[in-house]
C-alpha atoms as a PDB file:
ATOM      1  CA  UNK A   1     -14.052  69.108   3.412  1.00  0.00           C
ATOM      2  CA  UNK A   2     -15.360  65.443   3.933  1.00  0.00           C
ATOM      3  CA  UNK A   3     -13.939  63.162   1.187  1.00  0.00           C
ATOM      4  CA  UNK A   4     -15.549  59.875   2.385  1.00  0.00           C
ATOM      5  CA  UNK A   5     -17.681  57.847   0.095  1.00  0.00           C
ATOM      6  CA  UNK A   6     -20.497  58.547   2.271  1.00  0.00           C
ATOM      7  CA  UNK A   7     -20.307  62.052   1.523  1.00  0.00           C
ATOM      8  CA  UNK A   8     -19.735  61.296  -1.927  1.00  0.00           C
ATOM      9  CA  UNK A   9     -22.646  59.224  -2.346  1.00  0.00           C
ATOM     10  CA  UNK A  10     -25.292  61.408  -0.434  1.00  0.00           C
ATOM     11  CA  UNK A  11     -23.700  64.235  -3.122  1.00  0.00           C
ATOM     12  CA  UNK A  12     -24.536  61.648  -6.331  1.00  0.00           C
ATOM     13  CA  UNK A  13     -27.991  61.232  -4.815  1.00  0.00           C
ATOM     14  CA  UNK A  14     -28.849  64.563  -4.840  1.00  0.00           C
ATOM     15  CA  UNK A  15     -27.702  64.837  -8.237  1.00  0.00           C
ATOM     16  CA  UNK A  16     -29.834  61.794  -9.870  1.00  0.00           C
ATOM     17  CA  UNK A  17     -28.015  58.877  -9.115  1.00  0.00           C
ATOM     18  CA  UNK A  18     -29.146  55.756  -7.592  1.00  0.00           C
ATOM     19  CA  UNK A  19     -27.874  52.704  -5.944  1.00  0.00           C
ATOM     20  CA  UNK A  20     -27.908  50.051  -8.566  1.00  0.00           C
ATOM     21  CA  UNK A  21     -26.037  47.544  -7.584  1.00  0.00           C
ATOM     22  CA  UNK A  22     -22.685  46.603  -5.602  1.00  0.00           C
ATOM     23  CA  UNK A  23     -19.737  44.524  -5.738  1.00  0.00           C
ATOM     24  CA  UNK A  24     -17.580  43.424  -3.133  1.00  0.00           C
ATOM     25  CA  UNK A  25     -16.946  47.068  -1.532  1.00  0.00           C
ATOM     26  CA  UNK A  26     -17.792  48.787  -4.966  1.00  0.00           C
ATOM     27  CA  UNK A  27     -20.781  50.395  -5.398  1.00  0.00           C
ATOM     28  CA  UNK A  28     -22.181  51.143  -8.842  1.00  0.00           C
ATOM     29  CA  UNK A  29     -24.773  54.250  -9.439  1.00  0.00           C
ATOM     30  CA  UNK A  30     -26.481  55.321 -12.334  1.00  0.00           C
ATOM     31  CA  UNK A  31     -28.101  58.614 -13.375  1.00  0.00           C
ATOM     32  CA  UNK A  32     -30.932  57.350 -16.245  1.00  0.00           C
ATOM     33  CA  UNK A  33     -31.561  61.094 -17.103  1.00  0.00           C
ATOM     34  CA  UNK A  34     -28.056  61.639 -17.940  1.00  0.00           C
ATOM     35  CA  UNK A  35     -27.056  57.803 -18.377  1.00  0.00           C
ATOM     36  CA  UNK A  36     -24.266  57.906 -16.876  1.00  0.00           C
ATOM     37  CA  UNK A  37     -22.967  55.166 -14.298  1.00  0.00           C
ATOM     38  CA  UNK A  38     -20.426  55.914 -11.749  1.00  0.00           C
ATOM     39  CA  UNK A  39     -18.533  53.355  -9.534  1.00  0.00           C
ATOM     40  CA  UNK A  40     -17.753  54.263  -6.293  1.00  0.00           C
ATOM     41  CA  UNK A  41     -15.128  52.503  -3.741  1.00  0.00           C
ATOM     42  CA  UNK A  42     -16.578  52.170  -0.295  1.00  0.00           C
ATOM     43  CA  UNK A  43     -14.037  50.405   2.287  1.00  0.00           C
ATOM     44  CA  UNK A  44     -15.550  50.773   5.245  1.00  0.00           C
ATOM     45  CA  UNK A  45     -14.554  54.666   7.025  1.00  0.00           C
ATOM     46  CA  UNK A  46     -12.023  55.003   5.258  1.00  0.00           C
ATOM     47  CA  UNK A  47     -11.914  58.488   3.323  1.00  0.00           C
ATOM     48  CA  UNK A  48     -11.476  58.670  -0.593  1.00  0.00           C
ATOM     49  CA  UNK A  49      -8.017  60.450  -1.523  1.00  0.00           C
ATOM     50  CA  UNK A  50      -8.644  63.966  -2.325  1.00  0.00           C
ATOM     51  CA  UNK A  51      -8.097  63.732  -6.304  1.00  0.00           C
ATOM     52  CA  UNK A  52     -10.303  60.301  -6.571  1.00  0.00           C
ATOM     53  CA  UNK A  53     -13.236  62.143  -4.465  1.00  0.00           C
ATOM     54  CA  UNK A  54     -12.767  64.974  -7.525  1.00  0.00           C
ATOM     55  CA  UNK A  55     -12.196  62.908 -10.056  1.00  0.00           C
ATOM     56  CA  UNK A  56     -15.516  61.237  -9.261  1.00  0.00           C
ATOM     57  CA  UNK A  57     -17.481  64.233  -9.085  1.00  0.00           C
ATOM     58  CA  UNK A  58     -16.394  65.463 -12.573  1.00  0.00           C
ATOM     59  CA  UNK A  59     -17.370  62.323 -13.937  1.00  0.00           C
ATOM     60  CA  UNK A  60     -20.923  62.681 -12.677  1.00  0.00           C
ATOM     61  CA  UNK A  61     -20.628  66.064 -14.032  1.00  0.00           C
ATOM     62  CA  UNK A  62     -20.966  67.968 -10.763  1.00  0.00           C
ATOM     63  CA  UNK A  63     -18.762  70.988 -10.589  1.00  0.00           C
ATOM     64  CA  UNK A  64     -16.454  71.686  -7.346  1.00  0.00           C
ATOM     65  CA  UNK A  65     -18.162  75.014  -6.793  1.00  0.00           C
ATOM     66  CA  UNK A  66     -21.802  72.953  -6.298  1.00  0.00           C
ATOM     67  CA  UNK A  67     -20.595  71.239  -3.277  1.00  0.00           C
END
């Protein structure tokens, strides 16, 4: 399993989100249909740790078994 923030994002895309807008290395998207807004932490290649890359995808309400 990939757990960078690249992954992550192209995963959030799929799912509704959209790039809204960024901050330093923190990237905030937003689902309108579901209105949610998720920020995610993109340093460079480095990977997400394995519980942050999960703990992101159940807050965009994306279930483990859909990846």
């Amino acid at each position: 399993m990939n757990y960078s923030a690249r992954n992550l994002i192209r995963l959030l895309e799929q799912k509704g989100f959209y790039f809204k807008r960024a901050n330093g290395s923190h990237h905030l998207y937003y689902n309108s249909a579901t209105s949610k807004t998720l920020i995610v932490p993109v340093h460079g290649n480095k990977d997400l740790s394995k519980g942050l890359f999960f703990s992101l995808l159940k807050q965009a309400g994306i279930d483990k078994s859909e990846i």
